[in-house]
C-alpha atoms as a PDB file:
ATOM      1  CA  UNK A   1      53.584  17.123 -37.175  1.00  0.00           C
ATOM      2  CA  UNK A   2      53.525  19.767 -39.863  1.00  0.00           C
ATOM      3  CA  UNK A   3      51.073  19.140 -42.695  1.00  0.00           C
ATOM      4  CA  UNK A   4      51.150  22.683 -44.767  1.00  0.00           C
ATOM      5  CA  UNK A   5      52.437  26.306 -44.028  1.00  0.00           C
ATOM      6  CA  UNK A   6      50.212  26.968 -41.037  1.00  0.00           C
ATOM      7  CA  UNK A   7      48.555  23.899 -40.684  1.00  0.00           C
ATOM      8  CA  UNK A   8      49.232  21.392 -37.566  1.00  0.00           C
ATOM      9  CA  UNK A   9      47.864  18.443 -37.349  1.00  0.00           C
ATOM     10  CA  UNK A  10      46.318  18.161 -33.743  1.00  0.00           C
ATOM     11  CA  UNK A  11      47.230  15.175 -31.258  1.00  0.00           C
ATOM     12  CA  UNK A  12      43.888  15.940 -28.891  1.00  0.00           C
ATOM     13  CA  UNK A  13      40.972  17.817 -28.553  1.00  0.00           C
ATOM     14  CA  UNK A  14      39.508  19.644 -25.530  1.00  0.00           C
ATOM     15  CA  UNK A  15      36.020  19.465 -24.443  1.00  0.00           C
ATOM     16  CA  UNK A  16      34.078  21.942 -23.244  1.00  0.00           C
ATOM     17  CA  UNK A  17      31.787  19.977 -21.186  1.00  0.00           C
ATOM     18  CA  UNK A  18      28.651  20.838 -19.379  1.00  0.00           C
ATOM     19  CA  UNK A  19      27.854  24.494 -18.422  1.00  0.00           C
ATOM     20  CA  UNK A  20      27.999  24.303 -15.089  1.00  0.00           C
ATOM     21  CA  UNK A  21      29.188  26.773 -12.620  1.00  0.00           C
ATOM     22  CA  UNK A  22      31.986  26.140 -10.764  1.00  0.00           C
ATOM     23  CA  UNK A  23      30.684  25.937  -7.737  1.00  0.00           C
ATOM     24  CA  UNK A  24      28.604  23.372  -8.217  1.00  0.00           C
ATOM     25  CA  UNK A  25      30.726  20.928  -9.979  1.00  0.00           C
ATOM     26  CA  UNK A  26      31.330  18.784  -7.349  1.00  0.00           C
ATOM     27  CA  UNK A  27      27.461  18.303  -6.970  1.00  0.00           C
ATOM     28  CA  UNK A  28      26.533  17.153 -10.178  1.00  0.00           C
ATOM     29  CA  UNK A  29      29.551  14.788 -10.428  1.00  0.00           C
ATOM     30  CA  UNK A  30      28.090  12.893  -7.573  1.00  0.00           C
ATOM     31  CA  UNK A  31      24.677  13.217  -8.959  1.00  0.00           C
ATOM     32  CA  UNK A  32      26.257  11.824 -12.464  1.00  0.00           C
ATOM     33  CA  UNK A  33      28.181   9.167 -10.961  1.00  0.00           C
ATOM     34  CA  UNK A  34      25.069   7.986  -8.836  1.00  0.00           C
ATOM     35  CA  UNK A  35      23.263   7.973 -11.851  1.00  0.00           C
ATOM     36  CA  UNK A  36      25.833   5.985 -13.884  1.00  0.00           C
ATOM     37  CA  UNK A  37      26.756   3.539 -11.224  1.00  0.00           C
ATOM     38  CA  UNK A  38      22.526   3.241 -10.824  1.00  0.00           C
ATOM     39  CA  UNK A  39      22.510   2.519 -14.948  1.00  0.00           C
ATOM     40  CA  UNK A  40      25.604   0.075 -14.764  1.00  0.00           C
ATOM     41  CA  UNK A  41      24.006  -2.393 -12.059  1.00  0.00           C
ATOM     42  CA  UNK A  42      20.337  -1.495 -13.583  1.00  0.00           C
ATOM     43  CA  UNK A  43      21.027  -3.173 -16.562  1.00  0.00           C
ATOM     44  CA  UNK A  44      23.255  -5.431 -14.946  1.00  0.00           C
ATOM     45  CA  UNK A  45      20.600  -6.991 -13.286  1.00  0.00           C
ATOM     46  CA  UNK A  46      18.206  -7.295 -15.904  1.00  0.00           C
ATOM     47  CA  UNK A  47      21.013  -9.491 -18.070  1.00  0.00           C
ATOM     48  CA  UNK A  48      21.958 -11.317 -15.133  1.00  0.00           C
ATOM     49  CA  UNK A  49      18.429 -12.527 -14.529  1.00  0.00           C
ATOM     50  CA  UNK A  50      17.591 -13.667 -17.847  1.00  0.00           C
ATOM     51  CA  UNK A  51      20.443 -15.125 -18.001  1.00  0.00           C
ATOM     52  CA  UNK A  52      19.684 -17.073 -14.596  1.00  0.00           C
ATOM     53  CA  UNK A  53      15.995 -17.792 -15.213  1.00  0.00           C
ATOM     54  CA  UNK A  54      14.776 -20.110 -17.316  1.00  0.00           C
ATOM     55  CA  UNK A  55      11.809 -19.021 -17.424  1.00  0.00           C
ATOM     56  CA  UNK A  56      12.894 -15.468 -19.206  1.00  0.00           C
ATOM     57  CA  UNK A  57      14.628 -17.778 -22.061  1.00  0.00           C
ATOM     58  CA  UNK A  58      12.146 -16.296 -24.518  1.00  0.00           C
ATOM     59  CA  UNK A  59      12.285 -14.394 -28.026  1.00  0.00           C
ATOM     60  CA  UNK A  60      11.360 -11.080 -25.755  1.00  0.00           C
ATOM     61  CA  UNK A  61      13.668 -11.296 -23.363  1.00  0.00           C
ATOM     62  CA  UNK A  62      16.499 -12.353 -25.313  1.00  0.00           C
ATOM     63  CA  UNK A  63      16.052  -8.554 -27.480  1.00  0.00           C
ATOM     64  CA  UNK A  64      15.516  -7.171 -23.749  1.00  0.00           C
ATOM     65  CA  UNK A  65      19.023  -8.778 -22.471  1.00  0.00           C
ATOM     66  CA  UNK A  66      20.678  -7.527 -25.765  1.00  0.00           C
ATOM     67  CA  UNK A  67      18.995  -3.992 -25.415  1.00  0.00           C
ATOM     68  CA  UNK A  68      20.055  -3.492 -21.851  1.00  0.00           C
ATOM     69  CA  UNK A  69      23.595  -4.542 -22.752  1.00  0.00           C
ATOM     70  CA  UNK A  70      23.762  -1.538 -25.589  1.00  0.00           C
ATOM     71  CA  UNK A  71      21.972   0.714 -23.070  1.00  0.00           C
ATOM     72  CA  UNK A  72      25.071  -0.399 -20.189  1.00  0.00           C
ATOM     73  CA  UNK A  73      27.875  -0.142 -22.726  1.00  0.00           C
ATOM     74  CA  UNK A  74      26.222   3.124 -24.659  1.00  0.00           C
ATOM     75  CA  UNK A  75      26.530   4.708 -21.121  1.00  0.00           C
ATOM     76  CA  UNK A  76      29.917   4.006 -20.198  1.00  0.00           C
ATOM     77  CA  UNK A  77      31.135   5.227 -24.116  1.00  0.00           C
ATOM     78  CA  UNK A  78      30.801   8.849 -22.631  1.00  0.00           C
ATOM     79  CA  UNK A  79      29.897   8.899 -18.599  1.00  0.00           C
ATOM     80  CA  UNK A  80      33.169   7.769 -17.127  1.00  0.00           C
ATOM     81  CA  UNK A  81      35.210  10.293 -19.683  1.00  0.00           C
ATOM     82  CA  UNK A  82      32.514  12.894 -18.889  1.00  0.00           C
ATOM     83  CA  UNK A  83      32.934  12.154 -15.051  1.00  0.00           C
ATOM     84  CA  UNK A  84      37.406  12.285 -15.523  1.00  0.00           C
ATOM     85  CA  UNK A  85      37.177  15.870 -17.192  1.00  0.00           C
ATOM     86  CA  UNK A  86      34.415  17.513 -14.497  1.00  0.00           C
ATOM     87  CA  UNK A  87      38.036  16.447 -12.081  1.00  0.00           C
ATOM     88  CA  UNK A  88      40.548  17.532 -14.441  1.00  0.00           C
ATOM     89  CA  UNK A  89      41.896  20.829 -14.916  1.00  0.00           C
ATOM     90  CA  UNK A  90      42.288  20.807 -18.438  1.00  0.00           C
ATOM     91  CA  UNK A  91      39.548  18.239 -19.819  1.00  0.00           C
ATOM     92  CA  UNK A  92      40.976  16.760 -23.366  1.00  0.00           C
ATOM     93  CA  UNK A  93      40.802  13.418 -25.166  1.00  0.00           C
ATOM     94  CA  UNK A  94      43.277  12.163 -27.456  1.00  0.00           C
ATOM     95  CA  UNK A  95      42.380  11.642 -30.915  1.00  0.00           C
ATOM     96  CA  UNK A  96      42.592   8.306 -31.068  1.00  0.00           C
ATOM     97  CA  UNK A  97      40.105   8.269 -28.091  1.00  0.00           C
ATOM     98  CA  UNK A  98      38.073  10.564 -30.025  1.00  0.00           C
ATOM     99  CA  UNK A  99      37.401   8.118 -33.034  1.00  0.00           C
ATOM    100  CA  UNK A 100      36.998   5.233 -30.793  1.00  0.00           C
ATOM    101  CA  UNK A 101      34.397   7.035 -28.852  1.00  0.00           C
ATOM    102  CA  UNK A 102      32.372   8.240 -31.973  1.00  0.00           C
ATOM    103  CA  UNK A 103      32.748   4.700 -33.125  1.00  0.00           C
ATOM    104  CA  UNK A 104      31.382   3.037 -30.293  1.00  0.00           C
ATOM    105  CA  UNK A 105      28.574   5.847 -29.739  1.00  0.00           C
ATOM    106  CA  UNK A 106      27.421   5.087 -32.762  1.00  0.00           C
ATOM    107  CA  UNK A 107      27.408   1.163 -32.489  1.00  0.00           C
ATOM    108  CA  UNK A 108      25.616   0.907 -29.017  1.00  0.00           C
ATOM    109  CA  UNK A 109      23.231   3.864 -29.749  1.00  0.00           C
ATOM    110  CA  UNK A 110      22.547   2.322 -33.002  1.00  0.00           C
ATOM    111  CA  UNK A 111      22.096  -1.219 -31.814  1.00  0.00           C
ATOM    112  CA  UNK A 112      19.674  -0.358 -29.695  1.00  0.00           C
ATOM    113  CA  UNK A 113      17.540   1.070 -31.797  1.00  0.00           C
ATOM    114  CA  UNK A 114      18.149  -1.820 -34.343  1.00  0.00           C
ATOM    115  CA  UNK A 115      16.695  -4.069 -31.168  1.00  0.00           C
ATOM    116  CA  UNK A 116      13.770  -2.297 -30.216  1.00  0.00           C
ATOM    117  CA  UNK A 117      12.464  -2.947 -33.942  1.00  0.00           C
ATOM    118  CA  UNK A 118      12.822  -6.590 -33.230  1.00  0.00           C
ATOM    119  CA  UNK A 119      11.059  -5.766 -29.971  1.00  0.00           C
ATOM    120  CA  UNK A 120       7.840  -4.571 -31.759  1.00  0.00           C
ATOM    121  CA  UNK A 121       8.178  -7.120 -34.380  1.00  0.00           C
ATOM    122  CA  UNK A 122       8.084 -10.026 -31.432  1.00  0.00           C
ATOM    123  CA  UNK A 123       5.075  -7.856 -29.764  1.00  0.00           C
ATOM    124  CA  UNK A 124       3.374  -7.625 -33.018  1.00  0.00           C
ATOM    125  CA  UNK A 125       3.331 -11.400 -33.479  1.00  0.00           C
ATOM    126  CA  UNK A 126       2.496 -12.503 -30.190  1.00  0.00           C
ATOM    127  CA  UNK A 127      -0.713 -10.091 -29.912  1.00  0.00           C
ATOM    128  CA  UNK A 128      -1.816 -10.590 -33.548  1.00  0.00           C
ATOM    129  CA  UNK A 129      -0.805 -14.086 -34.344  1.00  0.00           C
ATOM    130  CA  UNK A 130      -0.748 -15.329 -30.749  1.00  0.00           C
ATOM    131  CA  UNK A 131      -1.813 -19.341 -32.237  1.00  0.00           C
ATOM    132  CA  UNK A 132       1.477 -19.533 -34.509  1.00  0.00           C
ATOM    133  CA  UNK A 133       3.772 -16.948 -32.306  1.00  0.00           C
ATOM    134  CA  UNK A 134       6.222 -20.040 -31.336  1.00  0.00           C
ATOM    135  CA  UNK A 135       6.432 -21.060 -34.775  1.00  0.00           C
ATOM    136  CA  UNK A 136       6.990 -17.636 -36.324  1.00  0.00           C
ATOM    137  CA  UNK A 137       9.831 -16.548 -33.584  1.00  0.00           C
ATOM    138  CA  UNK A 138      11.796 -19.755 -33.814  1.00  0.00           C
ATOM    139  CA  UNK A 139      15.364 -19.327 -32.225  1.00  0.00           C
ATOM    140  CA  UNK A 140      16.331 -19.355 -35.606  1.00  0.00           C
ATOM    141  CA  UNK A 141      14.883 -16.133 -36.895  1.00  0.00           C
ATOM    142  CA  UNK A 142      15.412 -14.492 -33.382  1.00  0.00           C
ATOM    143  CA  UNK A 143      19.179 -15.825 -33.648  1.00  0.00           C
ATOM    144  CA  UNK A 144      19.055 -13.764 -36.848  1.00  0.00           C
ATOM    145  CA  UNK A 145      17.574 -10.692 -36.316  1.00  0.00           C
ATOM    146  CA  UNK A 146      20.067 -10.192 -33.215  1.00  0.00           C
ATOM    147  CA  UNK A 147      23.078 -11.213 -35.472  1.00  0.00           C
ATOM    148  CA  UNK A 148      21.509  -8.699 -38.518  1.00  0.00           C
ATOM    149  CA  UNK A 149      21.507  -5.796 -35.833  1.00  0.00           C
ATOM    150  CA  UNK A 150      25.063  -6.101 -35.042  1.00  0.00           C
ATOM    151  CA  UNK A 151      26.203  -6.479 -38.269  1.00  0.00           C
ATOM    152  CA  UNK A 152      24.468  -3.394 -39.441  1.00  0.00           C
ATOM    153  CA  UNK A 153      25.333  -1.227 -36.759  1.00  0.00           C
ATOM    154  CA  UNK A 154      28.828  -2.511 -36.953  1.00  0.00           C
ATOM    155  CA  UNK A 155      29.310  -1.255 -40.760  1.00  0.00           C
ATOM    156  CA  UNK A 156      27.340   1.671 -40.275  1.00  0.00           C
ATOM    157  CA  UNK A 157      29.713   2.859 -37.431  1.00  0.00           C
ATOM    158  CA  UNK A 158      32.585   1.873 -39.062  1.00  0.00           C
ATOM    159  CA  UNK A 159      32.158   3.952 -42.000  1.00  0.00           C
ATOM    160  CA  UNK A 160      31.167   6.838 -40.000  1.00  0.00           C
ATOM    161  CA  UNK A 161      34.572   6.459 -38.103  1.00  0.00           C
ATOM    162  CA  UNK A 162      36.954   5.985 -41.582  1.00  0.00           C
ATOM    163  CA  UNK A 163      35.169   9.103 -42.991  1.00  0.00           C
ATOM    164  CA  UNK A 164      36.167  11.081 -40.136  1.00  0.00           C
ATOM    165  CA  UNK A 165      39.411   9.626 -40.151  1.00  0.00           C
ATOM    166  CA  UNK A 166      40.333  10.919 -43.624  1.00  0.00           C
ATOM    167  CA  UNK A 167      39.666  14.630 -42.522  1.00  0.00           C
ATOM    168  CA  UNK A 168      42.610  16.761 -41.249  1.00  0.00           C
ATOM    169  CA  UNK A 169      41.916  18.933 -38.421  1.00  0.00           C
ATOM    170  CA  UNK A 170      44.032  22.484 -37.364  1.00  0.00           C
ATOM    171  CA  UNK A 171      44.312  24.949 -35.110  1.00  0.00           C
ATOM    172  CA  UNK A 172      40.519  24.823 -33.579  1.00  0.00           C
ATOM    173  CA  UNK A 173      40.492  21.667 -31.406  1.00  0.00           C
ATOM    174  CA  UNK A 174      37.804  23.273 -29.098  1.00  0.00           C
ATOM    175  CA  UNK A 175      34.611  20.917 -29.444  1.00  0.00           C
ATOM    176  CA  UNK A 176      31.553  22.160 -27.564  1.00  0.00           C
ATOM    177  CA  UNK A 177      30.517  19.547 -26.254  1.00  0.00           C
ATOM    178  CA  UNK A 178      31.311  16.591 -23.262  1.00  0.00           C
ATOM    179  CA  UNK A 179      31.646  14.248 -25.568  1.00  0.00           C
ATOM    180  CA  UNK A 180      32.757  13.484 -29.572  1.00  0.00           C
ATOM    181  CA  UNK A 181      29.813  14.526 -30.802  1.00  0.00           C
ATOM    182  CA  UNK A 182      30.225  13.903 -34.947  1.00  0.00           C
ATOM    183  CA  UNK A 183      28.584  16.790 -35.964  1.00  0.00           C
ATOM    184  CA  UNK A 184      30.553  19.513 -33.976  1.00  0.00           C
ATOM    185  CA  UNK A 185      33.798  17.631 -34.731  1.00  0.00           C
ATOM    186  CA  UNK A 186      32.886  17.713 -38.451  1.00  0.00           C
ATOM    187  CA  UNK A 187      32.927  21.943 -38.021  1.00  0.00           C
ATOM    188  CA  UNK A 188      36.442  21.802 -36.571  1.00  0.00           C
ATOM    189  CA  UNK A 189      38.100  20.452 -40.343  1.00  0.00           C
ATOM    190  CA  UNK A 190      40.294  22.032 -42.292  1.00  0.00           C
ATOM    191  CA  UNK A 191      39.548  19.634 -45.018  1.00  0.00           C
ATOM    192  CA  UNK A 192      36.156  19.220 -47.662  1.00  0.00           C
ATOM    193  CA  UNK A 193      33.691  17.362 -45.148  1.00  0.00           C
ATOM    194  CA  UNK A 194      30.690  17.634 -47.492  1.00  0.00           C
ATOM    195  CA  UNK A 195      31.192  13.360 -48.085  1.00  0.00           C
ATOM    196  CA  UNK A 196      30.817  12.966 -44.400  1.00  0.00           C
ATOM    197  CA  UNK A 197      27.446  15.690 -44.035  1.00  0.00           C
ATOM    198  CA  UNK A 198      26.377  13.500 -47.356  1.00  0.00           C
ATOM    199  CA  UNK A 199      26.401  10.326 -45.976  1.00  0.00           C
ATOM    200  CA  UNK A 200      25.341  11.333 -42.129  1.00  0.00           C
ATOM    201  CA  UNK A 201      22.263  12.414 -43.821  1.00  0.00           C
ATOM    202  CA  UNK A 202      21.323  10.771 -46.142  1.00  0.00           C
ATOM    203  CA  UNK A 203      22.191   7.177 -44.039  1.00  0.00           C
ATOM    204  CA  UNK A 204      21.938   8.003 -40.689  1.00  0.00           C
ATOM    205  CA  UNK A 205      18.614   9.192 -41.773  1.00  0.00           C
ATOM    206  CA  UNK A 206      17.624   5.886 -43.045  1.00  0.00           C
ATOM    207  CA  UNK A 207      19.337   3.959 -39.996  1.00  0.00           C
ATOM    208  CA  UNK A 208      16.770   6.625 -37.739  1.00  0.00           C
ATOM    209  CA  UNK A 209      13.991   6.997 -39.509  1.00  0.00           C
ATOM    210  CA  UNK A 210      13.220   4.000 -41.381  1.00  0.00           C
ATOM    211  CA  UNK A 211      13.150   1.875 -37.081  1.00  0.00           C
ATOM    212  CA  UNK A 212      11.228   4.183 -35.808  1.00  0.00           C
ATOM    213  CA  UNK A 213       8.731   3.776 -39.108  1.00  0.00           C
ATOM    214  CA  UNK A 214       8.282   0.019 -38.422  1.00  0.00           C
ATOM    215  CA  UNK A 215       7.723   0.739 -34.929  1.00  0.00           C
ATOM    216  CA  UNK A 216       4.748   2.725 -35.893  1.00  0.00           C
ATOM    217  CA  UNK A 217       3.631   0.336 -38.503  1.00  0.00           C
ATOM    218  CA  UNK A 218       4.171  -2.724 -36.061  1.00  0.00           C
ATOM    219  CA  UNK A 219       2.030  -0.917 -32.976  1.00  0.00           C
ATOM    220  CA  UNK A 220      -0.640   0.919 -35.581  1.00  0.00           C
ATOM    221  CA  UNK A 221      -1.245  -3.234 -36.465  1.00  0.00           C
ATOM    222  CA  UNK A 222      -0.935  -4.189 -32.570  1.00  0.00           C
ATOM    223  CA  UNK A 223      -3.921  -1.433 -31.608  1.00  0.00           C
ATOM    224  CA  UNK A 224      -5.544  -2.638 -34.325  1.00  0.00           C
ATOM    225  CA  UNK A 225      -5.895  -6.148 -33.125  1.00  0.00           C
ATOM    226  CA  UNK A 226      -6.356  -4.869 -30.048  1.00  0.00           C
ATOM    227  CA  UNK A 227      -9.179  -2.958 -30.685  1.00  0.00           C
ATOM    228  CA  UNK A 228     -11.186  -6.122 -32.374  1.00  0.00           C
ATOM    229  CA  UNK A 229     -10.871  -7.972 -29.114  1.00  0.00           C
ATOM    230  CA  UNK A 230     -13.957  -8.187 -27.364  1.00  0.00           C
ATOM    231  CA  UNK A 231     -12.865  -8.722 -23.841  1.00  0.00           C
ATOM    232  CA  UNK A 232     -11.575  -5.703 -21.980  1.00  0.00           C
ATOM    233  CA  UNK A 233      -9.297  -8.370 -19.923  1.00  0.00           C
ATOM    234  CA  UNK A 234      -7.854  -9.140 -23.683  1.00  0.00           C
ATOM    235  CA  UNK A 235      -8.020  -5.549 -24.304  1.00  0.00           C
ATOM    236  CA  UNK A 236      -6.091  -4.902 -20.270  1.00  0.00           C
ATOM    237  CA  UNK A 237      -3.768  -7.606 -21.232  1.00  0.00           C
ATOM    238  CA  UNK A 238      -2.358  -6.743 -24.229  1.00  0.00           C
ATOM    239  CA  UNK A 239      -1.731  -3.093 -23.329  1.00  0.00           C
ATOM    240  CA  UNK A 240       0.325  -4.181 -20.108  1.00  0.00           C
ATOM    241  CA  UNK A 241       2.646  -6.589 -22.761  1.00  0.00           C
ATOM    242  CA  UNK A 242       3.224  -3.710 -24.747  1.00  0.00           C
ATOM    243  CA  UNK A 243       3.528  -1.080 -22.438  1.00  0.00           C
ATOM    244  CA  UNK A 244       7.319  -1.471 -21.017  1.00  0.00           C
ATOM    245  CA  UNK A 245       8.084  -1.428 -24.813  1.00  0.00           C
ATOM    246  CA  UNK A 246       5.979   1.632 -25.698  1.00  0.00           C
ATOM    247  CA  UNK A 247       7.355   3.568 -22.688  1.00  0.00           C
ATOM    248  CA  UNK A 248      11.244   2.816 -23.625  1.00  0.00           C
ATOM    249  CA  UNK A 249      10.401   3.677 -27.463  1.00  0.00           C
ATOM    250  CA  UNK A 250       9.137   7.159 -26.062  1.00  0.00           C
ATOM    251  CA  UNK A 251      12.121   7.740 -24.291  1.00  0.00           C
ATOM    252  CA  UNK A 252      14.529   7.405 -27.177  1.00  0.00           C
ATOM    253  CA  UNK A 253      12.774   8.630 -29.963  1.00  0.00           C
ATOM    254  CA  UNK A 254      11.168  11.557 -28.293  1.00  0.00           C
ATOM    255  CA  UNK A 255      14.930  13.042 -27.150  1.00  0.00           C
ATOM    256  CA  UNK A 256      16.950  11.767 -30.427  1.00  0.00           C
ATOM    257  CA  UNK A 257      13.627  13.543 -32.288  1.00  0.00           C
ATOM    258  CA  UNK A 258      13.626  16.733 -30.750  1.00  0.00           C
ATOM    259  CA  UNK A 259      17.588  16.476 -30.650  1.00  0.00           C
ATOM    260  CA  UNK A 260      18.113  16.046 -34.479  1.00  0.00           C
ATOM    261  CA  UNK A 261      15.427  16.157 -36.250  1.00  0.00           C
ATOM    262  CA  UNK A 262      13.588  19.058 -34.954  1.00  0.00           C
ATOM    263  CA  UNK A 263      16.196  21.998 -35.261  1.00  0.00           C
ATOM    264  CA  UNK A 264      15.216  25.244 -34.052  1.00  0.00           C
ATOM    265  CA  UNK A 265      16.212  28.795 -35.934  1.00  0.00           C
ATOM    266  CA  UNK A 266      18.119  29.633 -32.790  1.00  0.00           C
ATOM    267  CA  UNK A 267      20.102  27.161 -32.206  1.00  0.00           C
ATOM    268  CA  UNK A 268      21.103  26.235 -28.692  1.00  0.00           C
ATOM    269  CA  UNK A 269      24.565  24.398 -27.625  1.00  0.00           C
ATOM    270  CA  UNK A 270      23.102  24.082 -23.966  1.00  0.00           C
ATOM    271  CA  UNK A 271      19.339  22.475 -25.180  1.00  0.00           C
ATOM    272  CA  UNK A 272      21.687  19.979 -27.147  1.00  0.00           C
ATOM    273  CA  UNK A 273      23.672  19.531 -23.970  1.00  0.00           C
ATOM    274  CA  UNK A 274      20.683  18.474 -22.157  1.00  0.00           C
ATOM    275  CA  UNK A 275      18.973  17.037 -24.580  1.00  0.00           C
ATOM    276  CA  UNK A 276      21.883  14.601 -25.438  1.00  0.00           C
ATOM    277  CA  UNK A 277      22.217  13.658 -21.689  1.00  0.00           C
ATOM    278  CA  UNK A 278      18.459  12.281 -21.643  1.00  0.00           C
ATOM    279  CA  UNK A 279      19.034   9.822 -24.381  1.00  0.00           C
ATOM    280  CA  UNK A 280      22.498   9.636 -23.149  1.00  0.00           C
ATOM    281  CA  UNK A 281      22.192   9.176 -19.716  1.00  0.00           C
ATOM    282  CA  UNK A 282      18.681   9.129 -18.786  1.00  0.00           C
ATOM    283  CA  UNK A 283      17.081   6.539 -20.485  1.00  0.00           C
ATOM    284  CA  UNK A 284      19.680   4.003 -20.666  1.00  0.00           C
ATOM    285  CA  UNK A 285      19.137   4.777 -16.446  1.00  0.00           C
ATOM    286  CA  UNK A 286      15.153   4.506 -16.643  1.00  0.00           C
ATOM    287  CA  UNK A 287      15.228   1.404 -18.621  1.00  0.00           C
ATOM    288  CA  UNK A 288      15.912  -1.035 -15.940  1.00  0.00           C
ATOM    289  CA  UNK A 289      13.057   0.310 -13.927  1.00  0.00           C
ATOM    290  CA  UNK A 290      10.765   0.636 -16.498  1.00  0.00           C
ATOM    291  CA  UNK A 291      11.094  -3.139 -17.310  1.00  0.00           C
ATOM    292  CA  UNK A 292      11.278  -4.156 -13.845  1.00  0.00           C
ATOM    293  CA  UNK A 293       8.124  -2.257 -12.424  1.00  0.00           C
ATOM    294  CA  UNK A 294       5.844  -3.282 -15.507  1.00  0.00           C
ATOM    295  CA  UNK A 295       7.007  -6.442 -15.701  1.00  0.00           C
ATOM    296  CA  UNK A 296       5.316  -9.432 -14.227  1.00  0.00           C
ATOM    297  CA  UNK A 297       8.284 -11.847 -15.338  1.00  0.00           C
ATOM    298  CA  UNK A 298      11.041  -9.846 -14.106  1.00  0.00           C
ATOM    299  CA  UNK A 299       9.870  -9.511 -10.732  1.00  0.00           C
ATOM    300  CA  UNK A 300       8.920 -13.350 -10.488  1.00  0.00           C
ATOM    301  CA  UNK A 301      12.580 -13.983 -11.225  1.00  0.00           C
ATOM    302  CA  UNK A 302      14.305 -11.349  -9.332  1.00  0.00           C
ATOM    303  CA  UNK A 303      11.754 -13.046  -6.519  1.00  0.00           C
ATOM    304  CA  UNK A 304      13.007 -16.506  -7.255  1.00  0.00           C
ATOM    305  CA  UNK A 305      16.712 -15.042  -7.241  1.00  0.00           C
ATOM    306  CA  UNK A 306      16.368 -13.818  -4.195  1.00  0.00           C
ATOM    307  CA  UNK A 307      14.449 -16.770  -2.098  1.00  0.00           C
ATOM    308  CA  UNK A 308      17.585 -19.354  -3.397  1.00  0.00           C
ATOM    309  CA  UNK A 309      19.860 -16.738  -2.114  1.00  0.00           C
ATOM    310  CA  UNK A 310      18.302 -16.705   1.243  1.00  0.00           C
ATOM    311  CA  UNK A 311      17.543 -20.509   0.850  1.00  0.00           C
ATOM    312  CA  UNK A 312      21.468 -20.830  -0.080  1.00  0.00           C
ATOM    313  CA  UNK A 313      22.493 -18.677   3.862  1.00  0.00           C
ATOM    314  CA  UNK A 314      19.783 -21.045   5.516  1.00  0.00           C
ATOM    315  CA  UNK A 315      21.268 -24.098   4.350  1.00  0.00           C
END
């Protein structure tokens, strides 16, 4: 479809993928797909048995259900493509694919982070107002703050997505990258794109920056209290509540921080390879565990699953 003299307007866009030698491809595709599959029936699990349990139908673990959905489906926006083109000769996505993937990227990567402020907001009140914590996180306001997170990250996506789909794109359709990564598709225009650098900077700052701020102010209150409780069992206690949380807010801030907002003067396409599989791939993986080995509840119901399984083959 001609749109000038010499300008095409392109029907796909090829991916350069991960730099890794040829010969051993077929070794990290089975060490990606393990690690997918391992992510998928991770978080699987963990939404299954809240789900299950009634004893898990709490403020906490209804943000924990909701986080380790966005974690699954944030994962399987890029893995199974990434795991297609390591098998295909010529490793492409359509650009309709394209916009759907940068569209959903955003919205589960985005989501999450919306849900692990809620996550430190329900932490904060339980260790610091402990006495009024069921009247403060009514269903109601946790109803709310699950809804507000969706909505947000749906209209935050969504305008990321038009933007891009106003631009017109040539003869480079080359992105270095396995995935649509919005900032290396924005090089490849033909058209003005300083609307789009604008408004990924300026609110996708404030979408990052302004979380992970609350998260600080929410656990800066939490060690507070902490610290003014006189019993180290109070002291033990409230550290193990919190620590799941704190490890899983470490995870994704620490890569997305030292992915975007700590750029080096020589700037590396590999480090941003890697470092966009650990938030990518990694922690949506670790997640699971994290929750699962730190946390009393979980355990207690996968235990309880499992006994009326074997109770259920008895009878």
């Amino acid at each position: 479809m001609i749109m000038g003299k010499n300008q095409t307007l392109i029907s796909e866009f090829l991916l350069l993928g991960l730099p890794i030698q040829p010969e051993h491809q077929n070794l990290f595709y089975a060490l990606f797909l393990a690690m997918y599959l391992t992510t998928v029936l991770g978080n699987l699990i963990i939404i299954t048995l809240i789900h299950l349990d009634s004893h898990l139908h709490t403020p906490m673990y209804l943000f924990l259900s909701n986080l380790s959905f966005s974690d699954l489906c944030f994962s399987s926006v890029t893995m199974p493509k990434l795991l297609q083109n390591m098998q295909s000769e010529v490793p492409s996505i359509p650009y309709a694919g394209c916009l759907t993937q940068i569209y959903f990227f955003l919205f589960f990567g985005d989501l999450g982070n919306f849900i692990l402020v809620a996550m430190a907001y329900d932490r904060y009140v339980a260790i610091c107002f402990p006495l009024h914590y069921t009247t403060i996180m009514s269903p109601k306001l946790c109803l709310s703050l699950v809804v507000l997170s969706w909505v947000q990250t749906t209209f935050y996506s969504l305008l990321h997505t038009l933007l891009v789909n106003r631009l017109s794109f040539c003869a480079d359709n080359v992105i270095p990258h396995f995935f649509c990564e919005i900032s290396a598709l924005l090089k490849l225009a033909c058209s003005d794109t300083q609307v789009n650098e604008w408004v990924l900077f300026i609110i996708g700052g404030i979408v990052a920056v302004i979380p992970f701020l609350l998260i600080l102010v929410s656990y800066a209150k939490i060690v507070s209290s902490i610290l003014n409780v006189p019993s180290p069992r109070g002291i033990c206690k409230a550290f193990s509540t919190c620590g799941s949380h704190l490890s899983v807010v470490s995870l994704f801030y620490g890569t997305v921080i030292g992915l975007y907002l700590c750029p080096t003067a020589n700037k590396s396409t590999v480090k941003d390879t890697v470092m966009a599989l650990m938030y990518m791939v990694v922690t949506p993986m670790l997640n699971p565990f994290i929750y699962s080995l730190r946390n009393r509840d979980i355990k207690g119901a996968l235990r309880r699953a499992l006994f009326r399984k074997k109770n259920s083959f008895c009878v």
